[in-house]
N, C-alpha and C. Protein backbone atom coordinates (compact mmCIF):
# COMPACT_ATOMS: atom_id res chain seq x y z
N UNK A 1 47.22 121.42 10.01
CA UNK A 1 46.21 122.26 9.36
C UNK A 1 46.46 122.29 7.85
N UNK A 2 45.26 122.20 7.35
CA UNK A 2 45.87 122.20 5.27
C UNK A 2 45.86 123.38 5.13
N UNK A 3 46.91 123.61 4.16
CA UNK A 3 47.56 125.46 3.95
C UNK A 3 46.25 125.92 2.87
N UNK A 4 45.95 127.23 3.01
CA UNK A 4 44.81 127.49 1.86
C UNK A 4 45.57 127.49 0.73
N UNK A 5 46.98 128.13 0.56
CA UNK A 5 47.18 128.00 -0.76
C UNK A 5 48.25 126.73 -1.64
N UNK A 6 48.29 126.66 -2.78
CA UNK A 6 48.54 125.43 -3.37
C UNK A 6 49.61 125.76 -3.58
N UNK A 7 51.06 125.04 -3.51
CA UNK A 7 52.34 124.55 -3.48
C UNK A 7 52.54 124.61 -5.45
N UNK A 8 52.78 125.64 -6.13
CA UNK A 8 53.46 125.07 -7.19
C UNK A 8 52.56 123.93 -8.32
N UNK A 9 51.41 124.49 -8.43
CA UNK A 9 50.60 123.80 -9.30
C UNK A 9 50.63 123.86 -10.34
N UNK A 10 50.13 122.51 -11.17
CA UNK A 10 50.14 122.03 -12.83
C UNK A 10 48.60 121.34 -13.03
N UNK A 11 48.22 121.61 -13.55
CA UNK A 11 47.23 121.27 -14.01
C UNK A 11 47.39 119.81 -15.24
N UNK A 12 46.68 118.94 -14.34
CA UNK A 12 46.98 117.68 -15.49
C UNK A 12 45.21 117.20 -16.17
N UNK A 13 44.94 117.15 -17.15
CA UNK A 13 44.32 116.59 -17.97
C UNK A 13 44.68 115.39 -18.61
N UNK A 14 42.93 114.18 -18.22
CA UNK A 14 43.26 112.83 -18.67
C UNK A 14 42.04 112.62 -19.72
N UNK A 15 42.80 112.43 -20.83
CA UNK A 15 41.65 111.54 -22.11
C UNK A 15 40.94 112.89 -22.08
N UNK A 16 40.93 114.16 -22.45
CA UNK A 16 39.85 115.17 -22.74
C UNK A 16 39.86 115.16 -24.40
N UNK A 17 39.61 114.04 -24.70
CA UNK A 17 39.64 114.24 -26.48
C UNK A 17 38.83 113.67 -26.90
N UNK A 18 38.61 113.06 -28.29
CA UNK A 18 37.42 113.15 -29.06
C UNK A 18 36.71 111.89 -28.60
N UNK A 19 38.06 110.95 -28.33
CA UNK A 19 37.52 109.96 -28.44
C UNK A 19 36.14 109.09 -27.55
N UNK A 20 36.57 110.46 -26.27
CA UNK A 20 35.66 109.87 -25.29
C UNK A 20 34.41 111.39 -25.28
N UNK A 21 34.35 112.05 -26.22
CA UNK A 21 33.54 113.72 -25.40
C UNK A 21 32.80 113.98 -26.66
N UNK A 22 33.60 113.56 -28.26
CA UNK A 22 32.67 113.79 -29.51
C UNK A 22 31.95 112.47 -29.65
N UNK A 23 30.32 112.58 -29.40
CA UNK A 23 29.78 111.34 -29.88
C UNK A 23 30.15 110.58 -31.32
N UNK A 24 30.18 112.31 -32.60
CA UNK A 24 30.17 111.61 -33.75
C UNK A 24 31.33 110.56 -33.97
N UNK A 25 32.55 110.87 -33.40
CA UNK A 25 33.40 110.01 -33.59
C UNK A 25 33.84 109.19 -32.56
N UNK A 26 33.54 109.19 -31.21
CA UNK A 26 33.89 108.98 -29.91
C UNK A 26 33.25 106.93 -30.59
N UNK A 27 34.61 106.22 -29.53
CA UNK A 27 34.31 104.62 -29.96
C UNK A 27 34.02 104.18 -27.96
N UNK A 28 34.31 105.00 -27.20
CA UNK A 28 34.10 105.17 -25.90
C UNK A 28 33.53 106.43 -25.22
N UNK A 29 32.22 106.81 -25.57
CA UNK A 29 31.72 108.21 -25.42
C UNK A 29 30.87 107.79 -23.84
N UNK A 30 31.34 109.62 -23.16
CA UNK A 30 30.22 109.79 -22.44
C UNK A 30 28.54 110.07 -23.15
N UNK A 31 27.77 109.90 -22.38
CA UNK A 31 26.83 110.40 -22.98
C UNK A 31 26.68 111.69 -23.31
N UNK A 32 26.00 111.80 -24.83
CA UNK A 32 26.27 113.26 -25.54
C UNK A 32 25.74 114.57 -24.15
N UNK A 33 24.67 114.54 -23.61
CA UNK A 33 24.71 115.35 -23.05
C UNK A 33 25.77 115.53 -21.49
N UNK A 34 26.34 114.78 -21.05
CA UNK A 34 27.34 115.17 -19.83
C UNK A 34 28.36 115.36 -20.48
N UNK A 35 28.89 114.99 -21.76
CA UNK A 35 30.20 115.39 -22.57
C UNK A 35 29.76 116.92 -22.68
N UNK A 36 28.48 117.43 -23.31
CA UNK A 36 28.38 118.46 -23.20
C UNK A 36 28.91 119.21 -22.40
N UNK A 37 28.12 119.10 -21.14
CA UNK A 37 27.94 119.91 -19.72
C UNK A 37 29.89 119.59 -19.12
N UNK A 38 30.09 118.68 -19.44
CA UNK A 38 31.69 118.43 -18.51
C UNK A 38 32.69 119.57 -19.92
N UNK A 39 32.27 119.49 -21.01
CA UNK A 39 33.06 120.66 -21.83
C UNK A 39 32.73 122.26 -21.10
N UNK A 40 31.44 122.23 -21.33
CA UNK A 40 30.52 123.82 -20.81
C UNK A 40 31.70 124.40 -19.30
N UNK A 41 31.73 123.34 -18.50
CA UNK A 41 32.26 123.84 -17.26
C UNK A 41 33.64 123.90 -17.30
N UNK A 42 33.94 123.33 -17.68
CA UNK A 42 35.74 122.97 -18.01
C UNK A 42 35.93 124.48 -18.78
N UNK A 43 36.31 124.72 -19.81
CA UNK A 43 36.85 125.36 -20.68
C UNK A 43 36.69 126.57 -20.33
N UNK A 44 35.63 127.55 -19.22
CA UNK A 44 36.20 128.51 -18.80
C UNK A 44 37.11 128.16 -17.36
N UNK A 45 36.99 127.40 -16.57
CA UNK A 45 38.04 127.21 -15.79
C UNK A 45 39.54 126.66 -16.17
N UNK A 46 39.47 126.00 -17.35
CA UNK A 46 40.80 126.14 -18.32
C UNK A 46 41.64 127.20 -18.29
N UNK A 47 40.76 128.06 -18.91
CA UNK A 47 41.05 129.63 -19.65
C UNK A 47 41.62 130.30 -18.69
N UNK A 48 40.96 130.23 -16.89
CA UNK A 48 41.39 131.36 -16.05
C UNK A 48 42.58 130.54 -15.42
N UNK A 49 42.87 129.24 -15.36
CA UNK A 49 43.97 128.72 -15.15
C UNK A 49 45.26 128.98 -15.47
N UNK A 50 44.66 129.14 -16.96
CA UNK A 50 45.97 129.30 -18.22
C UNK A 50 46.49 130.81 -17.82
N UNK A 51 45.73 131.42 -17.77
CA UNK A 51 45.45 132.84 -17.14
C UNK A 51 46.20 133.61 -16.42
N UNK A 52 46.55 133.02 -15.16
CA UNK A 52 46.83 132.50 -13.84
C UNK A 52 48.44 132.33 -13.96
N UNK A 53 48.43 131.60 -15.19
CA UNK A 53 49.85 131.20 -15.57
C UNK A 53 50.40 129.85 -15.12
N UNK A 54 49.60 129.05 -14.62
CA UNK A 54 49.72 127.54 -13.86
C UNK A 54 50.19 126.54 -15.10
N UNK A 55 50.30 126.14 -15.57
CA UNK A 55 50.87 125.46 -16.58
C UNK A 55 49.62 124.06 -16.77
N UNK A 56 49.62 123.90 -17.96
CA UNK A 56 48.58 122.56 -18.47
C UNK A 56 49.17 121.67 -19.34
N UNK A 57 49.19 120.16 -18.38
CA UNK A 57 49.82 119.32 -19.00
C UNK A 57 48.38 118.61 -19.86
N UNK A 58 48.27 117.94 -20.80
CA UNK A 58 47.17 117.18 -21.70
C UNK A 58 48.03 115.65 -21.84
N UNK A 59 47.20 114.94 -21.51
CA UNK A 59 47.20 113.41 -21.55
C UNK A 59 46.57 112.71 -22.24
N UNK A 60 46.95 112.02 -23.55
CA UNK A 60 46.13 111.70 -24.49
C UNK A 60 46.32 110.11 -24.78
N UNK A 61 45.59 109.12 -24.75
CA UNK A 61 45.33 107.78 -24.61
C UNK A 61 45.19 107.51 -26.31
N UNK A 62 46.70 106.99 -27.27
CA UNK A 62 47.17 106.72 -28.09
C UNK A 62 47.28 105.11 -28.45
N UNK A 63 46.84 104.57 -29.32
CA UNK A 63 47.38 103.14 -29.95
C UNK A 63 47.84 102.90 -31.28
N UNK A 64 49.01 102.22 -31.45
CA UNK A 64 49.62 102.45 -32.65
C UNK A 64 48.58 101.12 -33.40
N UNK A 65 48.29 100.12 -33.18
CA UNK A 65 47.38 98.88 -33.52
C UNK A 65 45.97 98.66 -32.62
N UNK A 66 45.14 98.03 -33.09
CA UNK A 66 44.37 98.01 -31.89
C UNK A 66 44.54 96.90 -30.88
N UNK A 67 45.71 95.92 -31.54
CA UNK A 67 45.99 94.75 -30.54
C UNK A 67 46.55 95.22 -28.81
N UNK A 68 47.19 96.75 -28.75
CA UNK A 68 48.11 97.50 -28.02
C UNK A 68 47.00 97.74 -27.05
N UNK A 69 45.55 97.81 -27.19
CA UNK A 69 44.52 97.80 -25.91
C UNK A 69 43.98 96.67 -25.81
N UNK A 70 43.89 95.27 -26.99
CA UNK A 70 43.62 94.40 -27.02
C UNK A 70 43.80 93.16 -26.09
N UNK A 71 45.22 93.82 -25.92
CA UNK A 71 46.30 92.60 -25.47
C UNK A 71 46.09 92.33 -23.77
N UNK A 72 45.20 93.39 -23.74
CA UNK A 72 44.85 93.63 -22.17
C UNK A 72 43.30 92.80 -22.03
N UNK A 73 43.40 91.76 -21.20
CA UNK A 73 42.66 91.04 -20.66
C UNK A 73 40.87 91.29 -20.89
N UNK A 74 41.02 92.11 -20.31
CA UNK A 74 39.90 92.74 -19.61
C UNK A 74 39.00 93.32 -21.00
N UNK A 75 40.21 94.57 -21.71
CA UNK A 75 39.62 94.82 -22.90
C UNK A 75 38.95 94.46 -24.27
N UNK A 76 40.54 93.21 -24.33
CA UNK A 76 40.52 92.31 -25.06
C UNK A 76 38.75 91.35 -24.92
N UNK A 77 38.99 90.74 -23.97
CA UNK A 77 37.62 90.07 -24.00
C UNK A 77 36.32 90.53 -23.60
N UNK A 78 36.36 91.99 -24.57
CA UNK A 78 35.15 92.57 -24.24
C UNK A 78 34.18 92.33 -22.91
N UNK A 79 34.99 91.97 -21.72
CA UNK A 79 34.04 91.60 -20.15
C UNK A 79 33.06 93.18 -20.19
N UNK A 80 33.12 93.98 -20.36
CA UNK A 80 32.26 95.32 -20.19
C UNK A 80 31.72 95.74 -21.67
N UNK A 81 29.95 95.98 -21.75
CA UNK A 81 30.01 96.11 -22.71
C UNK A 81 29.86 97.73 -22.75
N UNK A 82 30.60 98.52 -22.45
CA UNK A 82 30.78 99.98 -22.46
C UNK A 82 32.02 100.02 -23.18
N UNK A 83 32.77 99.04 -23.22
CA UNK A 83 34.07 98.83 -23.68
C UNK A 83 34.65 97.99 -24.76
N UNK A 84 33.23 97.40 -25.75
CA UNK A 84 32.82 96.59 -26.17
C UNK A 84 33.83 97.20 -27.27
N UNK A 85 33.89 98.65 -27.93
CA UNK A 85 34.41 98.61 -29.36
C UNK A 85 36.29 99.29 -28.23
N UNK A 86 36.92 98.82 -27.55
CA UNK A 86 38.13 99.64 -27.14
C UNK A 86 39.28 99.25 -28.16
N UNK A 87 39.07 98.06 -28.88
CA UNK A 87 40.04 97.71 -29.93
C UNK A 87 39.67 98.96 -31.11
N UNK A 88 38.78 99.76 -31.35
CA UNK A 88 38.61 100.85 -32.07
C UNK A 88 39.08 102.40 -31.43
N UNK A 89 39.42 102.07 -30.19
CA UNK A 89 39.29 103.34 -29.40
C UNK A 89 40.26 103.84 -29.89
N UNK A 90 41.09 105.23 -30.00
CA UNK A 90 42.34 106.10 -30.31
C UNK A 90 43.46 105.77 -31.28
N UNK A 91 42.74 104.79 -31.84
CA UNK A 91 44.36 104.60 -32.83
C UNK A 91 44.91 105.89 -33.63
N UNK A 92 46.12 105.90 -33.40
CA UNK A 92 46.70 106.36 -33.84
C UNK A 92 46.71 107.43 -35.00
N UNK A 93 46.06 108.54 -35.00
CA UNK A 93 45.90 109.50 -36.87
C UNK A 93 44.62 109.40 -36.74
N UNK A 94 43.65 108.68 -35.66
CA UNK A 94 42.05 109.03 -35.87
C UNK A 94 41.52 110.25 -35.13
N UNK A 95 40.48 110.51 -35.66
CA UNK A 95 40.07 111.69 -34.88
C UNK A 95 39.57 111.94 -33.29
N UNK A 96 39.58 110.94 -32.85
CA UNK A 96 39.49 110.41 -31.19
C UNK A 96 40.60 111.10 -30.73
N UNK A 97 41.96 111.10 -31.46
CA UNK A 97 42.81 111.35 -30.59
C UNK A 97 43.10 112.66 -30.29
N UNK A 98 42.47 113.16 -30.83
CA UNK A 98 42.53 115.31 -31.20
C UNK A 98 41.83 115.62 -29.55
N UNK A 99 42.22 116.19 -29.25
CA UNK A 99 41.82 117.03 -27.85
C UNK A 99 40.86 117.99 -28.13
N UNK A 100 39.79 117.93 -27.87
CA UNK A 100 39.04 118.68 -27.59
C UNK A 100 39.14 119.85 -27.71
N UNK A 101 38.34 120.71 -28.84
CA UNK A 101 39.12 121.88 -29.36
C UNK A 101 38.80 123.28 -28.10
N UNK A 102 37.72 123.07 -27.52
CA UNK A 102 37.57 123.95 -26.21
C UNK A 102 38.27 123.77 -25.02
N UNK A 103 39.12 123.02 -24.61
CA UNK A 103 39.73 122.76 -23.34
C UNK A 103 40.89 122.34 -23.76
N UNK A 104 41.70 123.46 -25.10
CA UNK A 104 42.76 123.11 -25.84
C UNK A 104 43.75 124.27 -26.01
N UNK A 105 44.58 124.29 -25.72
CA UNK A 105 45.60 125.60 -25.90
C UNK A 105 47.04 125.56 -26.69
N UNK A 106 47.48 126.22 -27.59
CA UNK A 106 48.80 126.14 -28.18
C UNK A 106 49.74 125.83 -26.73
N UNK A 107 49.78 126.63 -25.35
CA UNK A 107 50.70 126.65 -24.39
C UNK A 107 50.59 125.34 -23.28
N UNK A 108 49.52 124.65 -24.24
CA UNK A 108 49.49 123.38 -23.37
C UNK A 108 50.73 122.29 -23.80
N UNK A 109 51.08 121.18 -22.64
CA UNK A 109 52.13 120.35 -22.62
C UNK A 109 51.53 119.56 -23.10
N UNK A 110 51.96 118.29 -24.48
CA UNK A 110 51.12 117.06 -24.71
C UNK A 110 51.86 115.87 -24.55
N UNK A 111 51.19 115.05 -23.53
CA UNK A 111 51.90 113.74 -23.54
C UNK A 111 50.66 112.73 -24.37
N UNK A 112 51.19 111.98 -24.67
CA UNK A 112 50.21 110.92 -26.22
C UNK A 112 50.77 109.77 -26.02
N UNK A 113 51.65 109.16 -25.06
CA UNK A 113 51.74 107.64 -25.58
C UNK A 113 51.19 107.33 -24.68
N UNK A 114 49.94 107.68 -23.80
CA UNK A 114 49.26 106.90 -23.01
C UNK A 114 48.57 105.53 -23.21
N UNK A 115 48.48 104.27 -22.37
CA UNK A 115 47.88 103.21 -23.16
C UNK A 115 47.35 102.39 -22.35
N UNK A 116 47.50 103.42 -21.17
CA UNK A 116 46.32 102.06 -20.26
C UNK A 116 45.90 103.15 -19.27
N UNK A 117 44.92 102.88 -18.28
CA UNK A 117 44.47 103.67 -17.18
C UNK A 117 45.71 104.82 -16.62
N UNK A 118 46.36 104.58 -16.30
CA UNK A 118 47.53 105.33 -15.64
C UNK A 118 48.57 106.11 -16.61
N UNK A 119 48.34 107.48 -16.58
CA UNK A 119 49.05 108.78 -17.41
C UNK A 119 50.35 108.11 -17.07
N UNK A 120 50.85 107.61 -15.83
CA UNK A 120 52.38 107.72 -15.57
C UNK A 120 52.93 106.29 -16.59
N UNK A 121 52.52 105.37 -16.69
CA UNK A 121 52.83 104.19 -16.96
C UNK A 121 53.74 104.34 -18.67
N UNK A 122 54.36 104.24 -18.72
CA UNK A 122 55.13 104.21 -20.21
C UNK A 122 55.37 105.79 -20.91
N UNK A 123 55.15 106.71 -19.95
CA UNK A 123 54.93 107.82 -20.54
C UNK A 123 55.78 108.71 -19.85
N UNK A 124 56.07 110.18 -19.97
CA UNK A 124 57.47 111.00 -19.66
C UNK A 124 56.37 112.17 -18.76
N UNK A 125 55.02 111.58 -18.17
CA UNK A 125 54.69 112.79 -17.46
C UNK A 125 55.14 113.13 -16.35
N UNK A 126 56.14 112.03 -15.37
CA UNK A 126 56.42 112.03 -14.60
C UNK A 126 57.70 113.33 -15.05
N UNK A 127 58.42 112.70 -15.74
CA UNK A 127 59.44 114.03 -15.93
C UNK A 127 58.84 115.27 -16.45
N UNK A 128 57.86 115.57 -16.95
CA UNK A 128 57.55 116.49 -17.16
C UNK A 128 56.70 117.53 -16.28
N UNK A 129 56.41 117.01 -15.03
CA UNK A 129 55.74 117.47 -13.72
C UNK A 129 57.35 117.70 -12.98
N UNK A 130 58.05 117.08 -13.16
CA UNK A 130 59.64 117.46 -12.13
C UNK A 130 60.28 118.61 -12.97
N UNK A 131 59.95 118.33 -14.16
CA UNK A 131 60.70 120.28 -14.71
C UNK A 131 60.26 121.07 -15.31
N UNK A 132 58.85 121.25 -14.73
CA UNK A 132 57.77 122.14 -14.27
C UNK A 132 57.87 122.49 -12.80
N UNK A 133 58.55 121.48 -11.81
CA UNK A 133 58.60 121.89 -10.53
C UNK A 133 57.35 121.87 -10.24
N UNK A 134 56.82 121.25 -10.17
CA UNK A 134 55.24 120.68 -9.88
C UNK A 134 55.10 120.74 -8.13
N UNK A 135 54.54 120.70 -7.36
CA UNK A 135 54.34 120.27 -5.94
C UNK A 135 52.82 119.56 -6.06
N UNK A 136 51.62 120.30 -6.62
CA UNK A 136 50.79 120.20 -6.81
C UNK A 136 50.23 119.72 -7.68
N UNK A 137 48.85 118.41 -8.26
CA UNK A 137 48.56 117.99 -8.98
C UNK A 137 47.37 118.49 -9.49
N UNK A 138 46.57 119.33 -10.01
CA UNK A 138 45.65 119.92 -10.53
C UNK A 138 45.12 118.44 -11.15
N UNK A 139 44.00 117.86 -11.12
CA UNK A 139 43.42 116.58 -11.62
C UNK A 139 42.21 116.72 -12.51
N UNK A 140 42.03 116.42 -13.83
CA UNK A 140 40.55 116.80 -14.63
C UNK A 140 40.65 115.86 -15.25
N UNK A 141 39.78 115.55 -16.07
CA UNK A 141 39.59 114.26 -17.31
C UNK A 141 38.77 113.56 -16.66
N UNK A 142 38.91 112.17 -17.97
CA UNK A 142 37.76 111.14 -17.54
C UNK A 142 38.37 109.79 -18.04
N UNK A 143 38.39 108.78 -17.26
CA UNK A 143 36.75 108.35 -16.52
C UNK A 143 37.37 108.35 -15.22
N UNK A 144 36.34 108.90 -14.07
CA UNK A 144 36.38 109.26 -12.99
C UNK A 144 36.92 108.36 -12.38
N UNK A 145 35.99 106.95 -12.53
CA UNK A 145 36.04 105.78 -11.65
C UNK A 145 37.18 104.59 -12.52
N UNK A 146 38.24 104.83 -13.52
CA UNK A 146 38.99 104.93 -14.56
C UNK A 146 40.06 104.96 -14.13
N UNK A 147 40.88 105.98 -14.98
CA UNK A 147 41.52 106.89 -15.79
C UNK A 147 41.93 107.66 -14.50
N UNK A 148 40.85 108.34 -13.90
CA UNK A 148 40.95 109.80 -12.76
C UNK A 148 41.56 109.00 -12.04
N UNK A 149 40.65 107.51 -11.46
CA UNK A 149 41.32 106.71 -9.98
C UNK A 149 42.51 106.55 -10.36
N UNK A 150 42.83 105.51 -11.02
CA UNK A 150 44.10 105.62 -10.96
C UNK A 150 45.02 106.28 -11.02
N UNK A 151 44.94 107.29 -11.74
CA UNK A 151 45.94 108.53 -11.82
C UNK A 151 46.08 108.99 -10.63
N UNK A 152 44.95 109.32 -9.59
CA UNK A 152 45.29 109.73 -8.18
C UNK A 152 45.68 109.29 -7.25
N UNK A 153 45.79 107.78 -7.61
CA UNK A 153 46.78 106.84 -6.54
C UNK A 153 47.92 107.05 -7.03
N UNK A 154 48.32 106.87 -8.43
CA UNK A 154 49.61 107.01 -8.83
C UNK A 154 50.65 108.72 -8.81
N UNK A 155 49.53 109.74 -8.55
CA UNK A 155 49.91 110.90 -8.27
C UNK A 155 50.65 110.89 -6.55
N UNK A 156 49.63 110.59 -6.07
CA UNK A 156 49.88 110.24 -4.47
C UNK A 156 51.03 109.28 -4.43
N UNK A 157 51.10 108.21 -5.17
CA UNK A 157 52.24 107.22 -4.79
C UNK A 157 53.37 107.82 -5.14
N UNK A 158 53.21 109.35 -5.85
CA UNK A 158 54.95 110.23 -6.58
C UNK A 158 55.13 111.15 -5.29
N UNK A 159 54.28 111.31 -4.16
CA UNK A 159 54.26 112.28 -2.97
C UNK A 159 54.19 113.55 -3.99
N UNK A 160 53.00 113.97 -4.74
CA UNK A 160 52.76 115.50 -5.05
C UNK A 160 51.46 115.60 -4.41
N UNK A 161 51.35 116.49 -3.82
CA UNK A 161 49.84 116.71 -3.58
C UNK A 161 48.60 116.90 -4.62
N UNK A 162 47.46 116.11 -4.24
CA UNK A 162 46.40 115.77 -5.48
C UNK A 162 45.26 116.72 -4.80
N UNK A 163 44.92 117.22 -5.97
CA UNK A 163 43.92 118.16 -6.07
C UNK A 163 42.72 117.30 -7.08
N UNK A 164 41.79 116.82 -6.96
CA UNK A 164 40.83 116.51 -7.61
C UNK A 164 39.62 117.71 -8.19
N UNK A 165 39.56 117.96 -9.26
CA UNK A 165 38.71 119.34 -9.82
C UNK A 165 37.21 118.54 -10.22
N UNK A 166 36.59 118.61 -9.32
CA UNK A 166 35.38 118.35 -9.56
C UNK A 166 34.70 118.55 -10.64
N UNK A 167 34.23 119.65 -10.94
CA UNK A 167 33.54 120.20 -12.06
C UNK A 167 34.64 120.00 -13.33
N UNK A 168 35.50 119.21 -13.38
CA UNK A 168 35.87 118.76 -14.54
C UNK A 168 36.44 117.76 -14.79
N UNK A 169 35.75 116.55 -14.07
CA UNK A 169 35.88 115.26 -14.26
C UNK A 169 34.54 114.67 -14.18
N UNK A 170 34.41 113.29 -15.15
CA UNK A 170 33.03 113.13 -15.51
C UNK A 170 33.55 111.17 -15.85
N UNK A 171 32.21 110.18 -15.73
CA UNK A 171 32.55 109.15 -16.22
C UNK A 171 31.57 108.86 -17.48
N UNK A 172 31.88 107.49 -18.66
CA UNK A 172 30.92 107.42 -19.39
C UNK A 172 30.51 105.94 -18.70
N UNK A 173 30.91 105.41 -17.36
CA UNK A 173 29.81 104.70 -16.93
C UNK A 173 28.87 104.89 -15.95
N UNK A 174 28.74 105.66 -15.92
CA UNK A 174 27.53 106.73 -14.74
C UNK A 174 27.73 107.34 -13.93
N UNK A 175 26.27 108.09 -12.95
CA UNK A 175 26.85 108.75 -12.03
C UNK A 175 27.33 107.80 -10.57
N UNK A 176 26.73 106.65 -10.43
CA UNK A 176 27.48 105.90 -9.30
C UNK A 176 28.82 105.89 -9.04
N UNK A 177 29.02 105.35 -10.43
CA UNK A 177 30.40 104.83 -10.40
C UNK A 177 31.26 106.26 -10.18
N UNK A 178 31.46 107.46 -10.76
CA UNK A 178 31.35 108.51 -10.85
C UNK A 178 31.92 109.31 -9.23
N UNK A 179 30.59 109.31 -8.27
CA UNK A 179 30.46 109.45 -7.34
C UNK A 179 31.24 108.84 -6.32
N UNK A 180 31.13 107.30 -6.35
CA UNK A 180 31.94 106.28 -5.69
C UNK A 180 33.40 106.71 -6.05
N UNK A 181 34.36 106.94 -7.45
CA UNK A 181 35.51 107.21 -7.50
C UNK A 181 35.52 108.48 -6.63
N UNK A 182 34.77 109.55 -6.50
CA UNK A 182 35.20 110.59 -5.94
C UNK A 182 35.23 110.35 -4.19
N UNK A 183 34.44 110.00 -3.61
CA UNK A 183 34.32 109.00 -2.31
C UNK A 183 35.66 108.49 -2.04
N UNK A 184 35.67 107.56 -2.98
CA UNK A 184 37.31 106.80 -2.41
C UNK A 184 38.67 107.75 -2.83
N UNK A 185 38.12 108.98 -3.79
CA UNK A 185 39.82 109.88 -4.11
C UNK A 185 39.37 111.07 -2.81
N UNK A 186 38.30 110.88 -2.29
CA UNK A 186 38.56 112.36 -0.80
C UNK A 186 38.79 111.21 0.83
N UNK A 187 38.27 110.26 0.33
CA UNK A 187 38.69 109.30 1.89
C UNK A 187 40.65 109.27 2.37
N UNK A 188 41.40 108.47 0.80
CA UNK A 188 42.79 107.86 1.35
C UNK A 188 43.59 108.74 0.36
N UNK A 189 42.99 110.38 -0.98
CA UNK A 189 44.55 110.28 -1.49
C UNK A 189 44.51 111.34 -1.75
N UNK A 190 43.07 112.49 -1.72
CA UNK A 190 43.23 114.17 -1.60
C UNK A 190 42.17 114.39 -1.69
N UNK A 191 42.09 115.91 -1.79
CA UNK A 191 41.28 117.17 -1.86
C UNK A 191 39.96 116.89 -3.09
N UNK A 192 39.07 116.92 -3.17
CA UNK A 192 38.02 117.06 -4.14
C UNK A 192 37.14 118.66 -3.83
N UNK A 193 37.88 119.16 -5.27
CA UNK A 193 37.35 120.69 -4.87
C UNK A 193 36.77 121.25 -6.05
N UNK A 194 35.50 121.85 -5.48
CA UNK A 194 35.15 122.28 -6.88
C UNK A 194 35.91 124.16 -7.00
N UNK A 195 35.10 124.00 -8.20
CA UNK A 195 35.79 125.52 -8.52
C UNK A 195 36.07 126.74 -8.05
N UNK A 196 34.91 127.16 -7.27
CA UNK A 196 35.16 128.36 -6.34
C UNK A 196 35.89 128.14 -5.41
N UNK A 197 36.15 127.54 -4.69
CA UNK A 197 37.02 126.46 -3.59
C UNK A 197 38.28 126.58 -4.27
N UNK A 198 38.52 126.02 -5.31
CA UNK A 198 39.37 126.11 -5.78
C UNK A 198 40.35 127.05 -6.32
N UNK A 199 39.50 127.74 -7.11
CA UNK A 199 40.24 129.39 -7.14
C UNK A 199 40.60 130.51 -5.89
N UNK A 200 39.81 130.04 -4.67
CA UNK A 200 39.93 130.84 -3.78
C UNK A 200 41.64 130.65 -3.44
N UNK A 201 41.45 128.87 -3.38
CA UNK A 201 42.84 128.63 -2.93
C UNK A 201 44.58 129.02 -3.74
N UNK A 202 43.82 129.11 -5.09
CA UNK A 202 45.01 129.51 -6.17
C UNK A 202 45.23 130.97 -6.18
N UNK A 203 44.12 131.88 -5.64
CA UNK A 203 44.07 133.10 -5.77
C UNK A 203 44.06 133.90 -6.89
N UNK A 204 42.86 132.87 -7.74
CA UNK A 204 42.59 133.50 -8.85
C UNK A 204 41.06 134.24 -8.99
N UNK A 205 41.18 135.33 -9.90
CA UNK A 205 39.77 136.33 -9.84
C UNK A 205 38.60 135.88 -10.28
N UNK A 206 37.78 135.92 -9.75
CA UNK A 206 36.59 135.22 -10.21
C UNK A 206 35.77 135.34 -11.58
N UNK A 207 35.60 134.24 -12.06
CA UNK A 207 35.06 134.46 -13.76
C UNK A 207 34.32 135.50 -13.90
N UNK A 208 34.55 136.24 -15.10
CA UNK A 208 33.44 137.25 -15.35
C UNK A 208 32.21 136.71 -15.97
C-alpha cells in the first residue's frame, strides 16, 4: 500500500531561471505565456513549502564557454531547431542564469555547475540530498520531456522516492511532449501529483 505521508522530503528545482522562463533574455524560452502560468502556480506552492520547512534545493544549468554545451552532439549540430541558439544558452555572468526572482528564496540550496540534462551528473546534488537526509524527491522545473525525465530516472536510479509536482513542471517543446514525459515518469519511476494531492500528503494547510 503507498503510505499517505512523504518520508523526509526536499524539494528539488530544475533550470527555473531566466534562461528558459524570461522571454526578454531567455536563448531557450518556454513560450511567454506558459512561462507565465508555470511561474503564477509555482511560487505560491514554493512559499507554503518553504513554510512547511521542507528544504529547497535550486538547480541551475551553467557554462563557462559555449563550446561546454557545444561539444555535445546533438546540441552542437543544431539537430533541433528549439535548440538552435544552446551555444548562447547560460553562460556563465548572463542573465539566464539568475533564478527566477518569484520561485527564489535566500534559504534556498544552489547547485550551478549543471551542464547537461541530468542535475546529478558533475554536480554535488547528490551529496547535498544525503545531508539533508532526503528520502523523498520533491521534482519541479523544466523541460518536462528534458531535464524533468531524466532527472527522474536518475532520482529513482539513487533509490529516493520521486515525487513529480505537476503544476510545476512545464516544457518549451509543447504540450505532447510535455504530457508523454509525464506518462512515462507515472508508468516505471513515481508519483505525478498535483498540488492538493500533494499537500494533503505533506500535511500542509491549504493556501489562503
Amino acid at each position: 500500500m503507498i503510505p499517505t505521508q512523504l518520508e523526509r522530503p526536499v524539494l528539488v528545482a530544475v533550470d527555473l531561471h531566466r534562461g528558459h522562463l524570461d522571454p526578454a533574455v531567455a536563448m531557450l524560452p518556454l513560450p511567454a505565456e506558459r512561462s507565465r502560468a508555470l511561474i503564477a502556480r509555482a511560487a505560491p506552492i514554493f512559499a507554503a513549502i518553504r513554510a512547511a520547512g521542507i528544504p529547497v534545493v535550486q538547480v541551475v544549468t551553467t557554462y563557462r564557454t559555449p563550446h561546454e554545451s557545444d561539444s555535445n552532439p546533438f546540441w552542437g549540430g543544431k539537430s533541433s531547431a528549439t535548440r538552435a541558439r544552446s551555444h548562447e544558452h547560460n553562460l556563465a555572468g548572463s542573465p539566464g542564469t539568475q533564478i527566477v526572482a518569484e520561485l527564489f528564496a535566500p534559504s534556498d540550496i544552489v547547485v550551478n555547475t549543471k551542464k547537461r540534462y541530468s542535475p546529478y551528473l558533475h554536480t554535488d546534488l547528490e551529496f547535498v540530498l544525503r545531508d539533508l537526509g532526503a528520502r523523498t524527491v520533491l521534482l519541479a522545473g523544466v523541460n518536462t520531456n528534458s531535464c524533468i525525465l531524466c532527472s527522474a530516472f536518475e532520482t529513482v536510479n539513487r533509490d529516493f522516492e520521486l515525487i513529480v509536482m505537476k503544476d510545476c513542471v512545464d516544457s518549451m517543446d509543447g504540450e505532447e511532449a510535455h504530457r508523454m514525459a509525464l506518462t512515462l515518469i507515472e508508468t516505471c519511476l513515481g508519483r505525478v501529483m498535483g498540488w492538493e494531492e500533494l499537500r494533503a500528503a505533506l500535511a500542509i494547510p491549504a493556501l489562503a
